[in-house]
N, C-alpha and C. Protein backbone atom coordinates (compact mmCIF):
# COMPACT_ATOMS: atom_id res chain seq x y z
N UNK A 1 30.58 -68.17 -13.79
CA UNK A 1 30.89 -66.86 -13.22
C UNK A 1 29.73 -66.39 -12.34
N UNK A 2 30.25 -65.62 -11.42
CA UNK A 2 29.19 -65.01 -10.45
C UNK A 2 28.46 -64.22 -10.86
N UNK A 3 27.32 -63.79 -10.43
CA UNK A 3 26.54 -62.68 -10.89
C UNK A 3 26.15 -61.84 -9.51
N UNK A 4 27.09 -62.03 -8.79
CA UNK A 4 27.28 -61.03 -7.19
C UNK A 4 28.58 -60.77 -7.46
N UNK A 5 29.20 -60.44 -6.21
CA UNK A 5 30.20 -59.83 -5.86
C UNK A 5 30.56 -60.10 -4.46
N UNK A 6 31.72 -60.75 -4.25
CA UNK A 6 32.33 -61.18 -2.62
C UNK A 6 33.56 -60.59 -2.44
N UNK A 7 33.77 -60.12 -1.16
CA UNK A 7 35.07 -59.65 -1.47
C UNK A 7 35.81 -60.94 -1.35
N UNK A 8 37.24 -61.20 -1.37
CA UNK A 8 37.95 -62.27 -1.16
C UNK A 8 38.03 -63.05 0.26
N UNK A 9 37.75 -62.45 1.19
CA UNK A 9 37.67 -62.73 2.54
C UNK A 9 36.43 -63.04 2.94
N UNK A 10 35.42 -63.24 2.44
CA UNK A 10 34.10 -63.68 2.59
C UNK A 10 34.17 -65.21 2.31
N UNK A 11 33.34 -66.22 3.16
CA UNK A 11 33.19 -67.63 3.17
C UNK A 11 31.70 -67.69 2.60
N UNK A 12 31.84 -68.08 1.42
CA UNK A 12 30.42 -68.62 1.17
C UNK A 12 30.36 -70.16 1.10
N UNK A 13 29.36 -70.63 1.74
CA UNK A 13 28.87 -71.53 1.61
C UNK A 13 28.83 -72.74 0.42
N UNK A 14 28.89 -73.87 0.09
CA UNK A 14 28.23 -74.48 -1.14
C UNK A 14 26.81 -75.09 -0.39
N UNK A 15 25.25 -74.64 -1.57
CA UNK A 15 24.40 -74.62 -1.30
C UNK A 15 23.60 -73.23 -0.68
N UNK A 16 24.20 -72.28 -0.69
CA UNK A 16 24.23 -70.74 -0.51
C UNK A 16 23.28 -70.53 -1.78
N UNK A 17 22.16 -69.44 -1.62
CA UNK A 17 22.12 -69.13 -3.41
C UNK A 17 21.71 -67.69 -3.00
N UNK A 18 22.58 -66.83 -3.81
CA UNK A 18 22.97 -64.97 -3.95
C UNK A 18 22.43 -64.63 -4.92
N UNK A 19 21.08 -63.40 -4.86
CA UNK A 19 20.68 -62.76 -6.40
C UNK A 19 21.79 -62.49 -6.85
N UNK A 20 21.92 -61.87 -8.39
CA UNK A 20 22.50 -61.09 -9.30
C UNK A 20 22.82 -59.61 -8.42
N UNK A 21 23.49 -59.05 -8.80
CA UNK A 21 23.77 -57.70 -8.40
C UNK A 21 23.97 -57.24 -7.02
N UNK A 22 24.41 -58.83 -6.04
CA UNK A 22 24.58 -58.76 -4.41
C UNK A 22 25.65 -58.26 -4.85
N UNK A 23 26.07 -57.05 -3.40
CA UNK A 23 27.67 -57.33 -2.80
C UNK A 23 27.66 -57.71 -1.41
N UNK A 24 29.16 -58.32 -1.08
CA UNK A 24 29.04 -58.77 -0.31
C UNK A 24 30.52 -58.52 0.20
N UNK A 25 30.62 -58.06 1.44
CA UNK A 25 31.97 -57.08 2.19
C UNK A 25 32.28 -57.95 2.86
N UNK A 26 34.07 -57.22 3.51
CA UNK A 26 35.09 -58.06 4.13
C UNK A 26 34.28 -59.12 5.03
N UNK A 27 35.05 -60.27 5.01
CA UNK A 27 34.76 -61.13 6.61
C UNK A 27 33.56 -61.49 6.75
N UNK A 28 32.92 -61.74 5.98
CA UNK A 28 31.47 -62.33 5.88
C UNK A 28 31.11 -63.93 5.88
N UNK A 29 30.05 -64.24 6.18
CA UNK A 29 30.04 -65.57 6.20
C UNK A 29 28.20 -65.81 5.83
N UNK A 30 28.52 -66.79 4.90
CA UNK A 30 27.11 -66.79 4.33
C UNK A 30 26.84 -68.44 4.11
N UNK A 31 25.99 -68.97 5.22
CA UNK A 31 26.06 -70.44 5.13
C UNK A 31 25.09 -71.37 4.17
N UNK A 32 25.34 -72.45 3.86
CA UNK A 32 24.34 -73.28 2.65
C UNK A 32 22.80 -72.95 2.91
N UNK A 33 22.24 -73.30 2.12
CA UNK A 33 20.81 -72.62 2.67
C UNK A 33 20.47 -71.37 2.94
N UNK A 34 21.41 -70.88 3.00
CA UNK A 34 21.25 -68.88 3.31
C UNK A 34 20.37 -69.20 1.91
N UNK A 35 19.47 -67.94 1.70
CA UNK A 35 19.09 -67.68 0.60
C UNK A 35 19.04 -66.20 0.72
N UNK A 36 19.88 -65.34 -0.33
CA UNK A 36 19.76 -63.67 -0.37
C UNK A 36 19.41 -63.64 -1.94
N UNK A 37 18.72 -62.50 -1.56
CA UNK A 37 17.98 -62.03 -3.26
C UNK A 37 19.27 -61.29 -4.08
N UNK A 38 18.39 -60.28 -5.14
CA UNK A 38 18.68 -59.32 -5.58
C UNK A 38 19.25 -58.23 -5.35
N UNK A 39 20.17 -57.66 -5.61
CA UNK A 39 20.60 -55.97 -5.30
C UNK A 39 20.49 -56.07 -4.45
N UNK A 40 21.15 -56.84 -2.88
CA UNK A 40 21.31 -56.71 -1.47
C UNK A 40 22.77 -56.30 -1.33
N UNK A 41 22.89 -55.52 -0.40
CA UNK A 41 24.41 -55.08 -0.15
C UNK A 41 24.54 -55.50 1.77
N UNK A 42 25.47 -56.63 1.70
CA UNK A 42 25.68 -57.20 2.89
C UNK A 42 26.94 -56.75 3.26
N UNK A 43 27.26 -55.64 4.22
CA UNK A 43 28.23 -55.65 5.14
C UNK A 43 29.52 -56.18 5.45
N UNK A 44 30.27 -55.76 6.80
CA UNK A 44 31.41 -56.68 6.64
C UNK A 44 31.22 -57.10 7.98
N UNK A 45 31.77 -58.48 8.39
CA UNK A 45 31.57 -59.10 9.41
C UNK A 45 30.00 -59.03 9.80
N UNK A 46 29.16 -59.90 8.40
CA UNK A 46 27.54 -60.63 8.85
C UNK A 46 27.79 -61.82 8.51
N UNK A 47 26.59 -62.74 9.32
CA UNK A 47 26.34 -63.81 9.29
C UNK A 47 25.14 -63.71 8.81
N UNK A 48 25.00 -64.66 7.64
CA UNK A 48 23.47 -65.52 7.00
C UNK A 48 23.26 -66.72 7.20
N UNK A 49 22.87 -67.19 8.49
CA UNK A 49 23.03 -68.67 8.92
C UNK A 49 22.38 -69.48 7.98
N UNK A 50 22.35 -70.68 7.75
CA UNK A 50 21.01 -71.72 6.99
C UNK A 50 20.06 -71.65 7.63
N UNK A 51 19.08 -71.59 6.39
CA UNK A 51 17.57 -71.14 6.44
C UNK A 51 17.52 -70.21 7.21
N UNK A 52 17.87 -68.74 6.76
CA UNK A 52 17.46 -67.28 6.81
C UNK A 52 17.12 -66.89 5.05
N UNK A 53 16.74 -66.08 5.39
CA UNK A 53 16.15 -65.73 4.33
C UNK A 53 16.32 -63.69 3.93
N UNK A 54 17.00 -63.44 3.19
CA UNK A 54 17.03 -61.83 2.79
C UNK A 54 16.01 -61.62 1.10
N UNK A 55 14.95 -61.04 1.08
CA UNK A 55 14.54 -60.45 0.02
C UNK A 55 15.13 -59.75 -1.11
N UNK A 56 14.74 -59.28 -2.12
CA UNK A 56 15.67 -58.13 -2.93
C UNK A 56 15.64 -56.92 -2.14
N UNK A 57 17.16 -56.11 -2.75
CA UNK A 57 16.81 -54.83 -2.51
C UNK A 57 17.54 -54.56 -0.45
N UNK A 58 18.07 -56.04 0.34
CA UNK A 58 17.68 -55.73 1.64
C UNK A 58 19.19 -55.12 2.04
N UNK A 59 19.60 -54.12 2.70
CA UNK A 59 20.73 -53.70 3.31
C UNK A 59 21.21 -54.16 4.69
N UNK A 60 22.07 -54.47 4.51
CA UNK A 60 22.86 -55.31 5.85
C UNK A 60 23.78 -54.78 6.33
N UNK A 61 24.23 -54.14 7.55
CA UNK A 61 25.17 -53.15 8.01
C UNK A 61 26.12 -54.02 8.56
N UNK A 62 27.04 -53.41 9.06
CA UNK A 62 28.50 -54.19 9.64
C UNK A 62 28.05 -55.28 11.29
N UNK A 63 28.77 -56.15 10.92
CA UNK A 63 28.20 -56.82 12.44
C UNK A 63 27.02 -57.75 12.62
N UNK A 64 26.25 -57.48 11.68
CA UNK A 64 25.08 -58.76 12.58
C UNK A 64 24.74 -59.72 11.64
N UNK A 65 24.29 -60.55 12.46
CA UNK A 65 24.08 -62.48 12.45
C UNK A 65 22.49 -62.56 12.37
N UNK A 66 22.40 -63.15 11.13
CA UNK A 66 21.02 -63.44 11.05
C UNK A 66 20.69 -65.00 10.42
N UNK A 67 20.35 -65.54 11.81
CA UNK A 67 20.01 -66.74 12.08
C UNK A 67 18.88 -67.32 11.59
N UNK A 68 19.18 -68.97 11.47
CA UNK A 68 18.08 -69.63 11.12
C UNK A 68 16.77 -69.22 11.96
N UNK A 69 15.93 -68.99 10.87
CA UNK A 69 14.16 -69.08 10.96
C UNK A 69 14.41 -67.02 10.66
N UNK A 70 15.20 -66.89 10.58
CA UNK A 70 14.47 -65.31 10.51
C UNK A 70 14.48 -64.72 8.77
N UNK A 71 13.67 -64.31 8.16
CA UNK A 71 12.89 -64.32 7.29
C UNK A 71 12.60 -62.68 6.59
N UNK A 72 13.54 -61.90 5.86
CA UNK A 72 13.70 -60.34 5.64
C UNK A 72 12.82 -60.32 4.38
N UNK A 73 12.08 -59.53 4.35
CA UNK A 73 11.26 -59.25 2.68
C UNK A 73 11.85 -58.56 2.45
N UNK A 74 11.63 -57.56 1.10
CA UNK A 74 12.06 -56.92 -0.20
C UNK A 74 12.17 -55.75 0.66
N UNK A 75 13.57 -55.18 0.47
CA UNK A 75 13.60 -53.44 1.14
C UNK A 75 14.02 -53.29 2.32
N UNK A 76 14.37 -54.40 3.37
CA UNK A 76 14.47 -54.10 4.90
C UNK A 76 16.01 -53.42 4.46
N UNK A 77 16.31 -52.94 5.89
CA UNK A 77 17.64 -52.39 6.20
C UNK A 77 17.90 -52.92 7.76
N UNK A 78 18.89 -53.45 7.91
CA UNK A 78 19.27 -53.75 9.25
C UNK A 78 20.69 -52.91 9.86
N UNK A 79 20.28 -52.25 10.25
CA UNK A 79 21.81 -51.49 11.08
C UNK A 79 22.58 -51.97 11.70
N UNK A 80 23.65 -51.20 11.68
CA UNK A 80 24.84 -51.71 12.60
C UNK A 80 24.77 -52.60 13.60
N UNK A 81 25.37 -53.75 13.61
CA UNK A 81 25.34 -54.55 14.89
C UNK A 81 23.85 -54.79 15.56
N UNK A 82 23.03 -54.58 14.81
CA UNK A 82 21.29 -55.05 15.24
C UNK A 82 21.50 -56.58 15.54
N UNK A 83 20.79 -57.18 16.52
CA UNK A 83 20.98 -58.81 17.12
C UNK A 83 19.68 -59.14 16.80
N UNK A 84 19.69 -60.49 16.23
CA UNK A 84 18.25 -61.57 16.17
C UNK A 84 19.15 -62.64 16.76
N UNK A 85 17.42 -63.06 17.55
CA UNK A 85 17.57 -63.98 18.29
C UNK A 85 16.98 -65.67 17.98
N UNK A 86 17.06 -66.83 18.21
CA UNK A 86 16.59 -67.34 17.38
C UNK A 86 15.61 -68.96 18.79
N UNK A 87 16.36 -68.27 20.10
CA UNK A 87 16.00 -69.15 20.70
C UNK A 87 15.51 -68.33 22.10
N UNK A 88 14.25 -68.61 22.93
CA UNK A 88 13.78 -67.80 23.77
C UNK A 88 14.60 -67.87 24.80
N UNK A 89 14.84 -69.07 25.28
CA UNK A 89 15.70 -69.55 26.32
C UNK A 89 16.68 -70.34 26.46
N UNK A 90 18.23 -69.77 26.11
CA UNK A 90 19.33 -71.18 25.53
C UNK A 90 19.64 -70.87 26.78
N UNK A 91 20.43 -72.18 26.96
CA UNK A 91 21.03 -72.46 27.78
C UNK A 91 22.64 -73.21 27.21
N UNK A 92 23.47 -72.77 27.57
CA UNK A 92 24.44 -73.65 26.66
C UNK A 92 24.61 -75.32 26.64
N UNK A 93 24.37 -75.93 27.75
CA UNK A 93 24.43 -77.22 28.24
C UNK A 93 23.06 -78.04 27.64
N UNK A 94 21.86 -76.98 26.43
CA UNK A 94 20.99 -77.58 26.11
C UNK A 94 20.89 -77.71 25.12
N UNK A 95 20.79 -78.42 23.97
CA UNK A 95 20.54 -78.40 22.72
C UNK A 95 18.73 -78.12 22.78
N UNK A 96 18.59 -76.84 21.81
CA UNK A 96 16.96 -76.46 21.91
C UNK A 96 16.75 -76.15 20.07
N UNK A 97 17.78 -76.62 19.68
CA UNK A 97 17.51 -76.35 17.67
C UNK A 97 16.16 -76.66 17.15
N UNK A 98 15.51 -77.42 18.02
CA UNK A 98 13.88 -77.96 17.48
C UNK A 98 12.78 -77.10 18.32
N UNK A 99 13.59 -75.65 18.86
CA UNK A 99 12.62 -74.81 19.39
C UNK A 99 12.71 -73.46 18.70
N UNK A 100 13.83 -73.31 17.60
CA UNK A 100 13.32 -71.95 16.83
C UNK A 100 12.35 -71.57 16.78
N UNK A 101 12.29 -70.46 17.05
CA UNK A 101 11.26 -69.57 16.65
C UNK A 101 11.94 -68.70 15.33
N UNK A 102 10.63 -68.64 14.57
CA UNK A 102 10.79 -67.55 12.95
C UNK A 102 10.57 -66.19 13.62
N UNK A 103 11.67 -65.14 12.90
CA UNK A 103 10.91 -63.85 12.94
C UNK A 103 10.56 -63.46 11.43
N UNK A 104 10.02 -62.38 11.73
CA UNK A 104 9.75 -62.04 10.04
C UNK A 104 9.73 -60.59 10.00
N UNK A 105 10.70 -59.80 9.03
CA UNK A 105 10.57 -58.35 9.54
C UNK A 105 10.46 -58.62 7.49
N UNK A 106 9.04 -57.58 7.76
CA UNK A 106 7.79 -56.99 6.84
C UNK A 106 9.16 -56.28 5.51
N UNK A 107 8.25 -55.89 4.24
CA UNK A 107 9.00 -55.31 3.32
C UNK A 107 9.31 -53.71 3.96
N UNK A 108 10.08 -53.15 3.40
CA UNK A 108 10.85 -52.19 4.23
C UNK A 108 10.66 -50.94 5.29
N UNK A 109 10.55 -52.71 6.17
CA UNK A 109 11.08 -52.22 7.77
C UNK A 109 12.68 -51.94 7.73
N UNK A 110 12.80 -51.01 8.84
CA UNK A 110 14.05 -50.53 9.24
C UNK A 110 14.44 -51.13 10.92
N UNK A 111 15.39 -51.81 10.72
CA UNK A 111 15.88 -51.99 12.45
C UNK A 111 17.37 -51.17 12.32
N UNK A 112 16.93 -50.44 13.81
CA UNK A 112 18.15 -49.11 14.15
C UNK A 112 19.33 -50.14 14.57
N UNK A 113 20.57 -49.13 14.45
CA UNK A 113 21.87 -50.09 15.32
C UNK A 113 21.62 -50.36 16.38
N UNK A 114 22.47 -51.61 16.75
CA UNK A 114 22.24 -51.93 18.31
C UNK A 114 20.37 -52.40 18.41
N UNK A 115 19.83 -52.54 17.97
CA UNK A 115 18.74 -52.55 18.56
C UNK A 115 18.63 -54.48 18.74
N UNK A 116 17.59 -54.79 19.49
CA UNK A 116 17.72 -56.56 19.58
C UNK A 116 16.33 -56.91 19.41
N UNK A 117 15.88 -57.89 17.97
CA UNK A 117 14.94 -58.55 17.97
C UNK A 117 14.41 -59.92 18.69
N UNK A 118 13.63 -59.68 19.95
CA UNK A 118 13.59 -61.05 20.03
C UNK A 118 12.97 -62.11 19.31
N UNK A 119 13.30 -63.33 18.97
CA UNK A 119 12.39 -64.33 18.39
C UNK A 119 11.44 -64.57 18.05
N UNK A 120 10.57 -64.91 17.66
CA UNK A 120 9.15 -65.07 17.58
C UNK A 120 8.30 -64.08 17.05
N UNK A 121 8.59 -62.80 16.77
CA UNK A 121 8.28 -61.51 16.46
C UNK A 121 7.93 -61.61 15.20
N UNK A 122 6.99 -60.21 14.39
CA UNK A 122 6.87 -59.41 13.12
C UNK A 122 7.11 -58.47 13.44
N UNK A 123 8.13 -57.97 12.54
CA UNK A 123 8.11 -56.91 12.64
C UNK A 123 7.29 -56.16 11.19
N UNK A 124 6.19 -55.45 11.25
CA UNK A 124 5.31 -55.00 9.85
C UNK A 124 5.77 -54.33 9.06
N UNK A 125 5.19 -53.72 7.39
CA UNK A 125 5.54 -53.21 6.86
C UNK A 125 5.79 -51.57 7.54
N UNK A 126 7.30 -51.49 6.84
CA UNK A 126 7.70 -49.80 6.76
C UNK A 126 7.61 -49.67 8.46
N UNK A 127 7.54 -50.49 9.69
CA UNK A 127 7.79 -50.04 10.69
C UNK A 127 9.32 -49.72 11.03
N UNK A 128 9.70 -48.89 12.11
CA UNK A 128 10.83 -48.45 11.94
C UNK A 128 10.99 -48.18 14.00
N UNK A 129 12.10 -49.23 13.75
CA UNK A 129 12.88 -49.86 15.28
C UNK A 129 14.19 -48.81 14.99
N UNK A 130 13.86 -47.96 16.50
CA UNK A 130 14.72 -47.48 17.00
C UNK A 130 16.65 -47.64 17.29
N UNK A 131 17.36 -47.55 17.00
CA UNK A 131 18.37 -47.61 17.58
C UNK A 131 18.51 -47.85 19.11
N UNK A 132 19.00 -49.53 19.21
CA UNK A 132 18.87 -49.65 20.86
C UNK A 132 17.80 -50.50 21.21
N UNK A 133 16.88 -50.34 20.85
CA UNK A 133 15.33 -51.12 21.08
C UNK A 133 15.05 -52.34 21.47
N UNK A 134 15.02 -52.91 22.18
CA UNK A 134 14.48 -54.33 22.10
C UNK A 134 13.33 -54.93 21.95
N UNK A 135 13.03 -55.17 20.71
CA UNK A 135 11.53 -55.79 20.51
C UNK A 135 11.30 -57.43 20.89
N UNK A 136 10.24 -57.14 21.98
CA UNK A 136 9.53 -58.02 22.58
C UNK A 136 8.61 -59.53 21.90
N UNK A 137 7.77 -57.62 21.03
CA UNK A 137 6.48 -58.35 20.68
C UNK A 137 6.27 -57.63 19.06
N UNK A 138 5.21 -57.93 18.47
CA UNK A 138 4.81 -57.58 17.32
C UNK A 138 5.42 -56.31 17.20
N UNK A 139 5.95 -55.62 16.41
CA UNK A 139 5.86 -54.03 15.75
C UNK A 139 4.47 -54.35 14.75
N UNK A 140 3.53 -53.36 14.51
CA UNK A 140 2.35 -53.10 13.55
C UNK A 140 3.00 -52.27 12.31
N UNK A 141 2.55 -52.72 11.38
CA UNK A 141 2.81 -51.50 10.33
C UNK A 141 2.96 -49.88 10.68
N UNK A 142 4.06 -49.37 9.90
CA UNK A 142 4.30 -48.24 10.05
C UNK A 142 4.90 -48.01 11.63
N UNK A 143 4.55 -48.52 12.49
CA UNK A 143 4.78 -47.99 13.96
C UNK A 143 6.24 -47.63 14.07
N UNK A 144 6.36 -46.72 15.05
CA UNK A 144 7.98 -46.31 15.41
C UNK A 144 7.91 -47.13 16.62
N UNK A 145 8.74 -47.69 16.86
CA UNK A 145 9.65 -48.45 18.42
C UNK A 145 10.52 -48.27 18.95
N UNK A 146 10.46 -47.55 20.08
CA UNK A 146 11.90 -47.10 20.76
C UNK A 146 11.99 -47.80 22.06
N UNK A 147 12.81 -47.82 22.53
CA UNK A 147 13.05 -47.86 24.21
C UNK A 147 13.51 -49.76 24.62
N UNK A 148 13.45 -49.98 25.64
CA UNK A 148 13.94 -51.41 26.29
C UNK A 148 12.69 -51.61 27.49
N UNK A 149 11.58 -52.21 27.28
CA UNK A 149 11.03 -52.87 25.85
C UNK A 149 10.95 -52.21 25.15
N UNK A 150 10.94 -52.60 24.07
CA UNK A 150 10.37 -51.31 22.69
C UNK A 150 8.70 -51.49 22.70
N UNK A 151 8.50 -50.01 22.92
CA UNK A 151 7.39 -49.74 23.19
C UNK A 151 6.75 -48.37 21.84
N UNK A 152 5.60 -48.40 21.35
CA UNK A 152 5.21 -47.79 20.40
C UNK A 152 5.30 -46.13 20.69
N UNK A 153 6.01 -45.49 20.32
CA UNK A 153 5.55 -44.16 19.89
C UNK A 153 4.53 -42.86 19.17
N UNK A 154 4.76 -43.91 18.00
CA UNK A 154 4.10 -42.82 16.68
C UNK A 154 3.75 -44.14 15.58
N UNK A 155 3.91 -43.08 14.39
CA UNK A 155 3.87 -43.99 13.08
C UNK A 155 5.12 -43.26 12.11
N UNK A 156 5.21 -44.11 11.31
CA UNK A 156 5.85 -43.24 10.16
C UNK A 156 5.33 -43.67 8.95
N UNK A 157 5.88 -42.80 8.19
CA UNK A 157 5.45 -43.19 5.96
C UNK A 157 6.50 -44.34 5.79
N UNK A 158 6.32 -44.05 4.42
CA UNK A 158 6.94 -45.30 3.71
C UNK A 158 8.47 -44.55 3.50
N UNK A 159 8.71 -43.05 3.88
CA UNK A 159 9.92 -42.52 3.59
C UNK A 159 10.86 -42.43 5.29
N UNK A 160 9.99 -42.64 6.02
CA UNK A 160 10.40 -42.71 7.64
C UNK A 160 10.30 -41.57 8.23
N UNK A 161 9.85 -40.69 7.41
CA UNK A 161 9.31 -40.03 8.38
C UNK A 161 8.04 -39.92 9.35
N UNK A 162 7.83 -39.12 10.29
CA UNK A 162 7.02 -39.24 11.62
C UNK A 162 5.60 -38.52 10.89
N UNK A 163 4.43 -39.36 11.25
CA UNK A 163 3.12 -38.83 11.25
C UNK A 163 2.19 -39.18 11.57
N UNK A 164 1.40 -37.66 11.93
CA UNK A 164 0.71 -37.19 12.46
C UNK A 164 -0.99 -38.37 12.58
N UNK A 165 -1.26 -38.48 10.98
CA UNK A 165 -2.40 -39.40 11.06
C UNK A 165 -2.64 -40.94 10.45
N UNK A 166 -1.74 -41.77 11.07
CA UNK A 166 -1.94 -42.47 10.10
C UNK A 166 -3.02 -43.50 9.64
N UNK A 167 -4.24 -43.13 9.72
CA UNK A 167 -5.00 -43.65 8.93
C UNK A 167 -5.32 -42.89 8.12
N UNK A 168 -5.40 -41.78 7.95
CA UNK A 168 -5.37 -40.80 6.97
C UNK A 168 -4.20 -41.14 5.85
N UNK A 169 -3.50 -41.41 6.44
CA UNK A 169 -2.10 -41.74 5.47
C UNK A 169 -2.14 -42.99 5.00
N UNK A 170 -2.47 -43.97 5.58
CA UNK A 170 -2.72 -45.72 4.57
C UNK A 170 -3.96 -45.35 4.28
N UNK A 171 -5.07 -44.48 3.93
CA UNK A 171 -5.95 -44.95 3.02
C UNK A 171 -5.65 -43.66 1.84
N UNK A 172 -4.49 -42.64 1.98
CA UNK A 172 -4.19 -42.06 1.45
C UNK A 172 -2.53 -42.09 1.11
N UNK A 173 -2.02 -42.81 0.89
CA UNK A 173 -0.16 -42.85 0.94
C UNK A 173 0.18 -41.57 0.50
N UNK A 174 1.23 -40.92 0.69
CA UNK A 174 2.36 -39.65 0.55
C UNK A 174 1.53 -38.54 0.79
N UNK A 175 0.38 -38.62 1.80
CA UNK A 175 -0.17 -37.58 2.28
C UNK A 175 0.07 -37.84 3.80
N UNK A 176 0.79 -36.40 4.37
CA UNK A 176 1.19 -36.57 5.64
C UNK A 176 0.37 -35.61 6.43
């Protein structure tokens, strides 16, 4: 017996392995080698390609595909229809599978809907990607990212909200 939850219309994989206490919504597809933790609640219509990787705890919104090499720690949230990318430059007429690039988005980072990670990226702890955004390059801990490129704003806490100092705040946490 399972110790997740699929709805009936979900394709899992054999060679797939799902923490205890996943769910997992309409139209989903979760391929061998996916590996998802604990208490993750995956969406309807996502992809967990082989060798991706979801932490405990990670939320997966309706719509997006998360491809080999990309790599979620404990706590992320990915929004609606958010895109990872997994190759800098495809071309369809090229086979480039031995040019993945890994991303790695930090323990709970937030990526907004719509927003597009490119390849090769970190995204850091508790940083928090805009709705829309396209990240280029590194996000740093805490940082907010908005815009096309996504370009730094601010910072935020570990609750998402916006502040004022944050080094005052990582050598002090829940002081804003």
């Amino acid at each position: 017996m399972n110790e997740y939850q699929a709805h009936p219309t979900t394709v899992i994989d054999e060679g797939a392995k799902i923490g205890k206490k996943t769910k997992i919504w309409h139209f989903s597809h979760i391929m061998s080698e996916a590996i998802i933790g604990e208490n993750c609640t995956i969406g309807q219509n996502v992809l967990v390609s082989s060798k991706a990787v979801l932490g405990n705890n990670v939320k997966v919104q309706n719509n997006v595909s998360i491809y080999a090499g990309v790599v979620c720690e404990d706590d992320v949230f990915l929004g609606p229809s958010c895109v990872f990318t997994n190759v800098i430059n495809p071309r369809s007429f090229i086979s480039r599978k031995e040019e993945f690039r890994s991303t790695l988005v930090k323990q709970g980072a937030t990526i907004g809907a719509n927003a597009t990670i490119i390849c090769g990226v970190t995204i850091g702890e508790y940083a928090m990607i805009g709705a829309g955004a396209v990240v280029t390059k590194d996000a740093p801990a805490y940082a907010l990212i908005v815009g096309n490129p996504g370009k730094q704003i601010g910072w935020v806490d570990k609750e998402g909200n916006t502040i004022n100092n944050p080094i005052s705040y990582l050598q002090n946490p829940g002081e804003t």
